[in-house]
Protein backbone atom coordinates (compact mmCIF):
# COMPACT_ATOMS: atom_id res chain seq x y z
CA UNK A 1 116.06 117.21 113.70
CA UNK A 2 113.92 120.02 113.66
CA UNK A 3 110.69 120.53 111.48
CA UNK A 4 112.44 123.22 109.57
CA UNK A 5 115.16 121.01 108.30
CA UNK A 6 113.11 117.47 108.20
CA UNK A 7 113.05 116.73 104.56
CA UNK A 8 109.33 116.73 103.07
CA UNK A 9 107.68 114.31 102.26
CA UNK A 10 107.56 113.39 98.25
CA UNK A 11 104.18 112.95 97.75
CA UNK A 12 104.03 111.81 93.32
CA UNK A 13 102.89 108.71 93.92
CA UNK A 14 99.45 109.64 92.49
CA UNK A 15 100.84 108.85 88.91
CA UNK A 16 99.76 105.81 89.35
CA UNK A 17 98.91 102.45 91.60
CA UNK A 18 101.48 99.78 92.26
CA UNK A 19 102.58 99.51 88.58
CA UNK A 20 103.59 96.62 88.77
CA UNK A 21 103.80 95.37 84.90
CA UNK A 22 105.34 98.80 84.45
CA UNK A 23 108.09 98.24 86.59
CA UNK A 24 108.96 94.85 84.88
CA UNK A 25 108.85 96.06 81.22
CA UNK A 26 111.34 98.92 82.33
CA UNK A 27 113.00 96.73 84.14
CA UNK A 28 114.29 94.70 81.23
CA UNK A 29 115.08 97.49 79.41
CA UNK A 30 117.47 98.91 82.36
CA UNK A 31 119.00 95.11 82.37
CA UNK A 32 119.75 95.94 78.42
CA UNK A 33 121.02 99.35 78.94
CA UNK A 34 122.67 99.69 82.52
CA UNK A 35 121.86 103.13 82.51
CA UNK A 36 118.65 105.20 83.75
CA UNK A 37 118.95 108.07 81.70
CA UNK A 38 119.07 105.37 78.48
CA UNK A 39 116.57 103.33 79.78
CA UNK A 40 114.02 106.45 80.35
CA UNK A 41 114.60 107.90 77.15
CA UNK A 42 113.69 104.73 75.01
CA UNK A 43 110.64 103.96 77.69
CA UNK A 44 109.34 107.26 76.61
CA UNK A 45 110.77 107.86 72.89
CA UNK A 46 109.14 104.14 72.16
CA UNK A 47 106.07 104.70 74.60
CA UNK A 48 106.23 101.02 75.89
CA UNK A 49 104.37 101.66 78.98
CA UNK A 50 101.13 102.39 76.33
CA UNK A 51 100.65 105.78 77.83
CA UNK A 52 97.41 107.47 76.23
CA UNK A 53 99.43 110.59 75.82
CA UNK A 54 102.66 112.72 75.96
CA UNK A 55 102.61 114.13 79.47
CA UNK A 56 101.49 110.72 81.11
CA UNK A 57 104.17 109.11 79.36
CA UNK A 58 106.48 110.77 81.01
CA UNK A 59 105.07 111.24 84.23
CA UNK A 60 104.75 107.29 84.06
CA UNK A 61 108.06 106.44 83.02
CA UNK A 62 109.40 109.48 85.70
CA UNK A 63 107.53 107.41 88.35
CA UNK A 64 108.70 103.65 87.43
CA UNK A 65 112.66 104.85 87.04
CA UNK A 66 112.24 106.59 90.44
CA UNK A 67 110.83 103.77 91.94
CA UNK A 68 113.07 100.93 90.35
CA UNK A 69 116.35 103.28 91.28
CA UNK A 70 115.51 102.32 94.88
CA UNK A 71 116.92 98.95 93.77
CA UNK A 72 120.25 96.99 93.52
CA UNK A 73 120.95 95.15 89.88
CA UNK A 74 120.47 91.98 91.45
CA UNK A 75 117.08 92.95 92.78
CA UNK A 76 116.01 94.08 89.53
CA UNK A 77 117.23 91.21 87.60
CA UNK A 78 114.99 89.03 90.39
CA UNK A 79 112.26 91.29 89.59
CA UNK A 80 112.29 90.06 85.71
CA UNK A 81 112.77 86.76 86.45
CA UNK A 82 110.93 86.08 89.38
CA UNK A 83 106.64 84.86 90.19
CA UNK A 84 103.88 87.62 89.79
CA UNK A 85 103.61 87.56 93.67
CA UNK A 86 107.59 88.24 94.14
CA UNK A 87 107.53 90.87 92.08
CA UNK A 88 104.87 92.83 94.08
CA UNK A 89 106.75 91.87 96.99
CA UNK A 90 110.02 93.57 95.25
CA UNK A 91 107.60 97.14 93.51
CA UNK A 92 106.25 97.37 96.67
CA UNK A 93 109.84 97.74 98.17
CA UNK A 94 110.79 99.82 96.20
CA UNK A 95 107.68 102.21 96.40
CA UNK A 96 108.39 101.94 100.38
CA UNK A 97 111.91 102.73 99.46
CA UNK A 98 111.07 105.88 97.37
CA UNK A 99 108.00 107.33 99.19
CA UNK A 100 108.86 107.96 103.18
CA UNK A 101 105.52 108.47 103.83
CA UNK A 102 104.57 104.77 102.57
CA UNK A 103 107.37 102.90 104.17
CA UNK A 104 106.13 104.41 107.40
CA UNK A 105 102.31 104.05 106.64
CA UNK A 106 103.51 100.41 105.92
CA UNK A 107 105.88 99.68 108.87
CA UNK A 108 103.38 101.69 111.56
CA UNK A 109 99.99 101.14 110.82
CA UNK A 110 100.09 98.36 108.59
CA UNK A 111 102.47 95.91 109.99
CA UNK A 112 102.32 96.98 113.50
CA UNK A 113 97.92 96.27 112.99
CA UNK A 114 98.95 93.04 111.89
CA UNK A 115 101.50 92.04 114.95
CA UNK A 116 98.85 92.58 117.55
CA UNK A 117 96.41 90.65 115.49
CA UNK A 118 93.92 93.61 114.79
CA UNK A 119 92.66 92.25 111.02
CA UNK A 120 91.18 94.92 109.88
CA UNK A 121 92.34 98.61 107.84
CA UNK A 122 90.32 101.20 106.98
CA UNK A 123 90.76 104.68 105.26
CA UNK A 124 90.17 106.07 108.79
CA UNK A 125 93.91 104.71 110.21
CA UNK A 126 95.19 107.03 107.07
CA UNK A 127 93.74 109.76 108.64
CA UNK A 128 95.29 109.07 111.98
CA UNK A 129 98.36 108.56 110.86
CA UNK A 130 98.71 111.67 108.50
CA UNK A 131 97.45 113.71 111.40
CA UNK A 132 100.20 112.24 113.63
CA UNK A 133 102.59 112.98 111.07
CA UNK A 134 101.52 116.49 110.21
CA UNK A 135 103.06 117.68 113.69
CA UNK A 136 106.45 116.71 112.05
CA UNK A 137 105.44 117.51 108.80
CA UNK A 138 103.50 120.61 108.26
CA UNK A 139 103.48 119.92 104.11
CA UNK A 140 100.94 117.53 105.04
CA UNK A 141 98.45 120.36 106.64
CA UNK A 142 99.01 122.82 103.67
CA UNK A 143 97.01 119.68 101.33
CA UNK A 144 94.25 120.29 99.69
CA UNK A 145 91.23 117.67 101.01
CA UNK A 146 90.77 116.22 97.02
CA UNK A 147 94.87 115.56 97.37
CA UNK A 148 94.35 113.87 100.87
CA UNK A 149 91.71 112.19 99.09
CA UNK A 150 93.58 111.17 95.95
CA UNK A 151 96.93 109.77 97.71
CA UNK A 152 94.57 107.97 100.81
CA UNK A 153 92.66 106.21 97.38
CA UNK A 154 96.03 105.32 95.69
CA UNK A 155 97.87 104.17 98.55
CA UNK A 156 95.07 101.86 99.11
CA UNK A 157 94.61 100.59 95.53
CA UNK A 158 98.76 99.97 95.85
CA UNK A 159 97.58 97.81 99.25
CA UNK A 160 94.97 95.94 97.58
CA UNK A 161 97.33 95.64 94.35
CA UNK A 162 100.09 93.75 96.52
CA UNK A 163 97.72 91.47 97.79
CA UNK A 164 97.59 93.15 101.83
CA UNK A 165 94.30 94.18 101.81
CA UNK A 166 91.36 92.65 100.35
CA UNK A 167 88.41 94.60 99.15
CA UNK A 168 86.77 94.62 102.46
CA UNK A 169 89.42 95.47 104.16
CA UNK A 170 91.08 92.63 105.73
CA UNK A 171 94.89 92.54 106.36
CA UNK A 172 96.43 89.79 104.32
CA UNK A 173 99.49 88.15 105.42
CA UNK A 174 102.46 88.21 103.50
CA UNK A 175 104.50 84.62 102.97
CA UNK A 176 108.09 85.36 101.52
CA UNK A 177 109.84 82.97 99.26
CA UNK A 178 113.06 82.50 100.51
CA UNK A 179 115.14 84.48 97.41
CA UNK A 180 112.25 87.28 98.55
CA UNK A 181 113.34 87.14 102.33
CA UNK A 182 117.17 87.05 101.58
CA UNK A 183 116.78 90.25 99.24
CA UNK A 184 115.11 91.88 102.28
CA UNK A 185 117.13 91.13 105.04
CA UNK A 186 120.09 92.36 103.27
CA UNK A 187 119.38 96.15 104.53
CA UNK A 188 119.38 97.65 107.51
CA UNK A 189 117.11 98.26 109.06
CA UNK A 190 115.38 95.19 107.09
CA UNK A 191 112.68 95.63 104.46
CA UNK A 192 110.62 92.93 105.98
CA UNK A 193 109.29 95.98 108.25
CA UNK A 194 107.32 97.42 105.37
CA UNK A 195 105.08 93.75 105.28
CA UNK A 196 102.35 92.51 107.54
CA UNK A 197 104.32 89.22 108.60
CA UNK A 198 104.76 87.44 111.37
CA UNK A 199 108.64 87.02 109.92
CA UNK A 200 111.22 88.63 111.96
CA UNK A 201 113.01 91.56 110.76
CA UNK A 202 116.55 90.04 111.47
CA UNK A 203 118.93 87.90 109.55
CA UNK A 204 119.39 84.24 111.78
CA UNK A 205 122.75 82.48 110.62
C-alpha cells in the first residue's frame, strides 16, 4: 500500500480520556435499544453522560458510540455486567479497536517494552513512535505541536486510566480474568496484543 492510499489516521480521541463510566452508562442503554442511532439520540436528548454543554454532549456521546461500535453484543453485555478492572480491559479494546494509531502505540511500544522487560514509558517513546509513523503517515507531520501535545497527554491519561502506567511511569502488567482472555482471543489477530502481558496472543485448546 502506498502512502497515498494508506487510510489516515483518526485522530478524535482528544474528546476525552478512557471514559470508562461513559462507555458503561451507554452501554446499557444500547442493551435496551439494539440500535446506535436510538441509543445516541436518547444519550444526547437526555444528556446522561452530564455533559456541561451542547457541543460536548455530543462530541461525548459521538466518541463513546464510536468506540463501543468496535464491539460484539456479547462484549458489551460483559462490559455492563462485568468488575471495574474488566471493563477497562474491554474500553480499552475498543479504543485500540477504533483508533489505529493506539492499537499500534499499544501493541509496539507498549507491549513490545514490556516483553523485553524494559519497565519504564515515557512521553519521549510517543515521540519516537509518531516520528516512525509519520514516514507512512504524513497527516501526522502536518500537526500542529499543541495537537501533538494534546493527543501524547490523552493517550497517556487513557494509559494511566487502565491501570498500565502508574504516575511515574512504570509499566503495569495486565492479569486477564478468564471471560476477559476468551473475549480477546476470539479475533484475529488477538486483542491480547494491545496489553503489556506476558499472556500469549494465541488460543491453546
Amino acid at each position: 500500500m502506498t502512502d497515498l492510499n494508506r487510510p489516515r489516521y483518526a485522530l478524535s480521541f482528544t474528546s476525552g480520556g478512557l471514559l470508562t463510566r461513559e462507555c458503561e452508562l451507554s452501554a446499557s442503554v444500547y442493551l435496551e435499544r439494539r440500535d446506535w442511532k436510538a441509543t445516541r439520540a436518547q444519550i444526547q436528548s437526555e444528556n446522561l453522560l452530564q455533559a456541561r454543554t451542547f457541543t460536548s454532549n455530543q462530541r461525548i456521546t459521538r466518541e463513546v458510540i464510536q468506540r463501543l461500535s468496535t464491539l460484539s453484543d456479547a462484549e458489551i453485555e460483559l462490559l455492563v455486567a462485568c468488575s471495574p478492572t474488566e471493563q477497562g480491559h474491554l474500553v480499552w479494546t475498543a479504543t485500540c479497536r477504533q483508533y489505529d494509531i493506539i492499537g499500534e502505540f499499544a501493541e509496539e511500544i507498549l507491549r513490545e517494552r514490556f516483553l523485553l522487560m524494559t519497565p519504564t514509558l515515557s512521553v519521549d517513546e510517543f515521540e519516537k513512535f509518531v516520528t516512525g509513523k509519520s514516514l507512512w503517515h504524513p497527516e501526522l507531520g502536518e500537526l500542529k505541536p499543541s495537537t501533538m501535545r494534546e493527543l501524547r497527554r490523552v493517550l497517556f491519561q487513557m494509559l494511566r486510566e487502565a491501570g498500565f502506567l502508574t504516575d511515574a511511569g512504570d509499566i503495569v502488567p495486565t492479569v486477564f480474568t478468564t471471560r476477559i482472555l476468551e473475549i480477546l482471543q476470539r479475533r484475529v489477530p488477538s486483542d491480547v496484543r494491545f496489553f503489556p502481558t506476558t499472556t500469549s496472543p494465541e488460543v491453546h485448546r
